[in-house]
N, C-alpha and C. Protein backbone atom coordinates (compact mmCIF):
# COMPACT_ATOMS: atom_id res chain seq x y z
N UNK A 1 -97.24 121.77 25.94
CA UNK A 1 -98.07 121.04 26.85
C UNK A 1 -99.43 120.78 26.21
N UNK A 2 -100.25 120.01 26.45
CA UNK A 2 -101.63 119.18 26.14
C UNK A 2 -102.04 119.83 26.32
N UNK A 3 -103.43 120.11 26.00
CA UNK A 3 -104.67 120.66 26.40
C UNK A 3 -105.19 119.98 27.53
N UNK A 4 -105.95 119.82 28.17
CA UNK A 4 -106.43 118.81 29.03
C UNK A 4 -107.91 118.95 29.13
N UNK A 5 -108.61 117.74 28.66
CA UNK A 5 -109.56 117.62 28.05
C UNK A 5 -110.85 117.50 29.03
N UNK A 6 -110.27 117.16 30.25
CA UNK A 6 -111.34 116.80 31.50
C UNK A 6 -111.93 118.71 31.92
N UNK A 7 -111.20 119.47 31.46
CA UNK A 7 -111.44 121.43 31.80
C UNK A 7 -111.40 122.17 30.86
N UNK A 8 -112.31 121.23 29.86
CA UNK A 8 -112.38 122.64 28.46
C UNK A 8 -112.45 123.83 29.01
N UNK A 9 -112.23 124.54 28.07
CA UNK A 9 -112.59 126.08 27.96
C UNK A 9 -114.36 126.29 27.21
N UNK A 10 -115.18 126.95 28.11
CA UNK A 10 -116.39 126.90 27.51
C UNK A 10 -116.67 128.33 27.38
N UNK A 11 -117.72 128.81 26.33
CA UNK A 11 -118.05 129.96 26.26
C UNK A 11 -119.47 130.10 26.63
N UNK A 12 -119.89 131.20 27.78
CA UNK A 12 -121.36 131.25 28.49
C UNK A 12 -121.91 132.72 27.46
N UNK A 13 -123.10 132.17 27.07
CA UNK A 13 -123.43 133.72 26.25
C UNK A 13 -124.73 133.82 27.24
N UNK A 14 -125.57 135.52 26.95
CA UNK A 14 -126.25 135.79 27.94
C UNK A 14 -127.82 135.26 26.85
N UNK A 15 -128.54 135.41 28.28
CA UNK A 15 -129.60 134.56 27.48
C UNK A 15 -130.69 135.97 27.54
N UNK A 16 -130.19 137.00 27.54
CA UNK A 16 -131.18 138.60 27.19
C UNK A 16 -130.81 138.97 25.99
N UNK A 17 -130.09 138.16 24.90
CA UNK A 17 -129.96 138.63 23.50
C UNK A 17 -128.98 139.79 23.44
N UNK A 18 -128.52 139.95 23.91
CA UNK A 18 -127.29 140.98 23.97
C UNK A 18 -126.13 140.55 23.41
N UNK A 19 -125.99 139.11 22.89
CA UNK A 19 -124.45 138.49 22.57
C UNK A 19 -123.58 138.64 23.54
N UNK A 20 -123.41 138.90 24.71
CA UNK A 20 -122.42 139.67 25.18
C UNK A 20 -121.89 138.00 25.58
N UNK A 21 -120.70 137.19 26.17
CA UNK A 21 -120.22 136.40 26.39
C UNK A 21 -118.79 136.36 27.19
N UNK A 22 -119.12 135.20 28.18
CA UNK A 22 -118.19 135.32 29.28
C UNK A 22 -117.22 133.81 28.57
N UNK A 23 -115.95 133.70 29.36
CA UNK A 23 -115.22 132.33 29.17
C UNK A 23 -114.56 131.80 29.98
N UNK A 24 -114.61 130.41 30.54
CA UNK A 24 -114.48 129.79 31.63
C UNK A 24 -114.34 128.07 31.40
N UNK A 25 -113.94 127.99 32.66
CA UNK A 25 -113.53 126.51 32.35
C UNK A 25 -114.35 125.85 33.05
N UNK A 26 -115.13 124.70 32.80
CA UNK A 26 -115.59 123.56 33.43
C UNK A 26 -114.95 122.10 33.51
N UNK A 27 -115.63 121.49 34.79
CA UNK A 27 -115.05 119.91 34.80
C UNK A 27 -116.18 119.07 34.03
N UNK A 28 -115.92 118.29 33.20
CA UNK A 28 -116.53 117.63 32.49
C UNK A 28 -117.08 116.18 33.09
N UNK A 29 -116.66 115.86 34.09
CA UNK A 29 -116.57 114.73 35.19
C UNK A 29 -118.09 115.25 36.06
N UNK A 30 -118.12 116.33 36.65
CA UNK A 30 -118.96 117.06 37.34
C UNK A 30 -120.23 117.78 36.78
N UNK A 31 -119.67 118.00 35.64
CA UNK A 31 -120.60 118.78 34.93
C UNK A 31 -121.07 118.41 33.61
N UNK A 32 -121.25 117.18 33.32
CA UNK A 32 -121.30 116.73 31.65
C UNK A 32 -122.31 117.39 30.75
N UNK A 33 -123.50 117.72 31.61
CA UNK A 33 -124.25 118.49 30.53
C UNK A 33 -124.09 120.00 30.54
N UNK A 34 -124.85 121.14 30.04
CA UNK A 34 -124.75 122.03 29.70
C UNK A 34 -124.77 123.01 30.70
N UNK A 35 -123.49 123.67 30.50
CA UNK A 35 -123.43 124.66 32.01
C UNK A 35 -124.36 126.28 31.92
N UNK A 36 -124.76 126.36 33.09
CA UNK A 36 -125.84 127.76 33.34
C UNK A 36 -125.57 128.26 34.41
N UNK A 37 -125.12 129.60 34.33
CA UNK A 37 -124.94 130.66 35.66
C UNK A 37 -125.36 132.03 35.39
N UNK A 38 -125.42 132.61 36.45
CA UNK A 38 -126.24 133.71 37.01
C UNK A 38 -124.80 134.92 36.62
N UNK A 39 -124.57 135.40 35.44
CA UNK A 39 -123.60 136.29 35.59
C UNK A 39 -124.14 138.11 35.68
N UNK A 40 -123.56 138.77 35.62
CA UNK A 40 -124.30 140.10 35.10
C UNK A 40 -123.61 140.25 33.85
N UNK A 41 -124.60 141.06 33.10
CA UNK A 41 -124.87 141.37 31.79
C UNK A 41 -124.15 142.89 32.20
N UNK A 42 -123.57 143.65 31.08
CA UNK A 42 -123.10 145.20 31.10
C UNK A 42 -123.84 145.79 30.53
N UNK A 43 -124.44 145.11 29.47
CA UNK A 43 -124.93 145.67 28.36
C UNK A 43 -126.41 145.91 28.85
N UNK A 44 -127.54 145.37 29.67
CA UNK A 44 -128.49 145.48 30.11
C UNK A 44 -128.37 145.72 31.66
N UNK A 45 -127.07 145.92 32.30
CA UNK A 45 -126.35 146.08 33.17
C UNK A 45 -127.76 145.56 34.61
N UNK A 46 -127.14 144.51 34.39
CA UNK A 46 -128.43 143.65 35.51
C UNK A 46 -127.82 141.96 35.65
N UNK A 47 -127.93 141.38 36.61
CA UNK A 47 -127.99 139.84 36.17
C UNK A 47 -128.88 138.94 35.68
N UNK A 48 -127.91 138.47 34.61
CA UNK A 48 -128.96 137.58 33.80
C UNK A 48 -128.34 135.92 33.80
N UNK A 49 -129.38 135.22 32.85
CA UNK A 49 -129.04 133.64 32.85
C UNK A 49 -127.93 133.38 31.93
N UNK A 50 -126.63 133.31 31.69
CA UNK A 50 -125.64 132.34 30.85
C UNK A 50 -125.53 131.33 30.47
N UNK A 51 -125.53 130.99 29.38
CA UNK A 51 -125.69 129.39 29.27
C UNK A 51 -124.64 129.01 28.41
N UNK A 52 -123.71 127.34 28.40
CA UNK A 52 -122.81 127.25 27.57
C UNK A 52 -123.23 127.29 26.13
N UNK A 53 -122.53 127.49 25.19
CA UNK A 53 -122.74 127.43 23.70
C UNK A 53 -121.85 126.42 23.26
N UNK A 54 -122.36 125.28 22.54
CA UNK A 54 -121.14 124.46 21.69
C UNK A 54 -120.83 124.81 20.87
């Protein structure tokens, strides 16, 4: 089967320098620029900002 290109797979890294990184899919229709969410961090075990990485 295809990939389907409209729900990449994106990778959110944390923006407290920890590297730590989440992976998820977005709609590219909805969301064309660069995705940012509120995940928690383990490593600084708190919530922090995620942002996509190309």
């Amino acid at each position: 089967m295809a990939r389907n290109e409209l729900r990449p797979v994106v990778k959110l890294r944390s923006t407290a320098g920890t590297g730590h990184t989440y992976v998820t899919r977005k709609n590219r229709r909805n969301d064309p620029d660069r995705l940012t969410l509120r995940k928690y961090d383990p490593v600084v075990r708190r919530h922090v900002l995620y942002r996509e990485e190309r």
